[in-house]
Protein backbone atom coordinates (compact mmCIF):
# COMPACT_ATOMS: atom_id res chain seq x y z
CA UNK A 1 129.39 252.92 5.78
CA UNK A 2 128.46 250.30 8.60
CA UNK A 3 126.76 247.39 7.91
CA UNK A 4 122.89 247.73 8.81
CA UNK A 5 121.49 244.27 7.39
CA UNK A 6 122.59 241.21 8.19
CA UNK A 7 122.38 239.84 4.71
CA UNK A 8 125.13 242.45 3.90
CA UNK A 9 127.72 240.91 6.17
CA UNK A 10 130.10 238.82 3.93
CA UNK A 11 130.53 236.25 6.95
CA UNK A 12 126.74 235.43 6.38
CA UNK A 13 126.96 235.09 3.01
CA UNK A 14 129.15 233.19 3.37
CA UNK A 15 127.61 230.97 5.93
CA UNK A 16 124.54 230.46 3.95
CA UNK A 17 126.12 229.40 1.17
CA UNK A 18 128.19 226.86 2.75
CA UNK A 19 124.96 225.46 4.56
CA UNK A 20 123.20 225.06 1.45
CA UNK A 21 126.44 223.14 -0.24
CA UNK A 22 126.46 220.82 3.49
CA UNK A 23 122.45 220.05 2.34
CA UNK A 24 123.35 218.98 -1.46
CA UNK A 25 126.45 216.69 0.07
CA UNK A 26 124.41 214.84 3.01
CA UNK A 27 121.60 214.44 0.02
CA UNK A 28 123.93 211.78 -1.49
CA UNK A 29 124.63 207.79 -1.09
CA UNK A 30 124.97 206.45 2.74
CA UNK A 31 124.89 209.74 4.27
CA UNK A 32 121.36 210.85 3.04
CA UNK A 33 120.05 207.14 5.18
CA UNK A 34 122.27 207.94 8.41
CA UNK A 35 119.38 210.44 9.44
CA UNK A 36 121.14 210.96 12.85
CA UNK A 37 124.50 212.23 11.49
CA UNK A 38 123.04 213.63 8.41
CA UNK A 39 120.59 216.17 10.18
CA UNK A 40 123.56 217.20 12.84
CA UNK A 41 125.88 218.25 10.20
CA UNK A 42 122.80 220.17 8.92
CA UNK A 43 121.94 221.67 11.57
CA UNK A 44 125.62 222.67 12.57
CA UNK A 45 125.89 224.25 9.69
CA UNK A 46 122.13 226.26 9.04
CA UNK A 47 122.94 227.32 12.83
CA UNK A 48 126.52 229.28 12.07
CA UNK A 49 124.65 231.70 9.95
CA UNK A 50 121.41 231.60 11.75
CA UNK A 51 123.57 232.71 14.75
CA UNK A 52 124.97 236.01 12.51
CA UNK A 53 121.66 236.94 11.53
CA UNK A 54 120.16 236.80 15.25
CA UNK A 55 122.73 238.56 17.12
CA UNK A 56 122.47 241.39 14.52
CA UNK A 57 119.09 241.24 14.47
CA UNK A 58 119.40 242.01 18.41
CA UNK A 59 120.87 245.58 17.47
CA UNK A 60 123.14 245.63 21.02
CA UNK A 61 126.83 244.94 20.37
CA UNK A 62 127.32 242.84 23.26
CA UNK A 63 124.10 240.29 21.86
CA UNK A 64 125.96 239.85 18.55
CA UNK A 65 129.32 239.30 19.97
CA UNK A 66 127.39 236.52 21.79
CA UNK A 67 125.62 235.30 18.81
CA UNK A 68 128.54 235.10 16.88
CA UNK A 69 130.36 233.21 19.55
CA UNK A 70 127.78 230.38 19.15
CA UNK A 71 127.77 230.57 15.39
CA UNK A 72 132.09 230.07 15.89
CA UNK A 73 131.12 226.91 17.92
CA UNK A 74 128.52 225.55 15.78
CA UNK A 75 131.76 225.94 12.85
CA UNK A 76 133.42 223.58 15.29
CA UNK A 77 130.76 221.13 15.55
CA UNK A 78 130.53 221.47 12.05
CA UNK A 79 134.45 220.66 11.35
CA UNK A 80 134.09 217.56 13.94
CA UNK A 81 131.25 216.04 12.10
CA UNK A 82 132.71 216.63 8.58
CA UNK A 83 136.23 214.45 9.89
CA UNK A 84 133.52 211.79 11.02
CA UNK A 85 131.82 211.76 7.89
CA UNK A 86 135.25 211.35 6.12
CA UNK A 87 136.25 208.75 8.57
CA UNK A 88 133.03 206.76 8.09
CA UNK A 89 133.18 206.95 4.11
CA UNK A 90 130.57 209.36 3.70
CA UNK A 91 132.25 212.09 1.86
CA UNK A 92 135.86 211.52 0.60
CA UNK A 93 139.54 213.02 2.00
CA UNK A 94 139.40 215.74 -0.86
CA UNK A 95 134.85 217.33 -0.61
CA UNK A 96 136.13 216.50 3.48
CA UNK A 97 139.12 218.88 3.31
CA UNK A 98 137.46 221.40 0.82
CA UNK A 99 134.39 221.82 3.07
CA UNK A 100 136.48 222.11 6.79
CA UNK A 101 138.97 225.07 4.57
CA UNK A 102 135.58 227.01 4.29
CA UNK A 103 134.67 226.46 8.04
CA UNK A 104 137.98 227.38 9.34
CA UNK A 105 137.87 230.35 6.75
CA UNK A 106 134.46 231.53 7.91
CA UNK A 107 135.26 230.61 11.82
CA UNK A 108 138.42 233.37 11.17
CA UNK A 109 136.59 235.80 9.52
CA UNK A 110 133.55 235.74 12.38
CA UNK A 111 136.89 236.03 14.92
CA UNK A 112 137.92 238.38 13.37
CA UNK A 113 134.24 240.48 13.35
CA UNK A 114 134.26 239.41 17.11
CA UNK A 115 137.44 241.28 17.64
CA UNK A 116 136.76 244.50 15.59
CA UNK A 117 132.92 244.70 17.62
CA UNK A 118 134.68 244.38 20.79
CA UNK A 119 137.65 247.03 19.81
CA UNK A 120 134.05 249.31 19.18
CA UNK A 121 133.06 249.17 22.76
């Protein structure tokens, strides 16, 4: 059965739920007072799923392929600012590595979505 919601694809799920844990972790210690850094990461991350929900939302194939192209470079961002928050003490080596393992998880699995919607066309 295809997937008619957006809230049904697992790569949004997942997305969402690793935006909210980015929130709770820049809500802590020096990285809740670097406001510049702090709303970047955020914003990296709340855009990833944003991006899967808009270019289904668009209901043309070739819209959510795009969408989901810019939700696999917000991941990026998203990975770059996590090894600068490590780098800069903000979160340690092991929430650091944890969190980027779930962006380069979720960054596959929208590749791999990308790939299957394009082998559809």
């Amino acid at each position: 059965m295809p997937v008619t919601r957006f809230e049904d694809l697992e790569c949004w799920k997942r997305a969402k739920s690793l935006a909210v844990e980015v929130y709770k972790i820049s809500n802590n210690g020096k990285f809740n007072q670097d406001f510049g850094l702090k709303d970047q990461v955020r914003r990296a991350a709340v855009s990833i799923a944003s991006n899967v929900a808009e270019g289904k939302e668009r209901e043309t194939v070739a819209e959510f392929i795009r969408y989901l192209y810019i939700a696999k470079g917000s991941a990026g961002e998203l990975k770059t600012q996590l090894l600068i928050a490590q780098d800069i003490g903000y979160v340690d080596q092991e929430c650091s590595s944890d969190l980027r393992m779930k962006v380069e998880g979720l960054s596959a699995m929208i590749g791999a979505l990308i790939k299957r919607l394009k082998g559809k066309r």
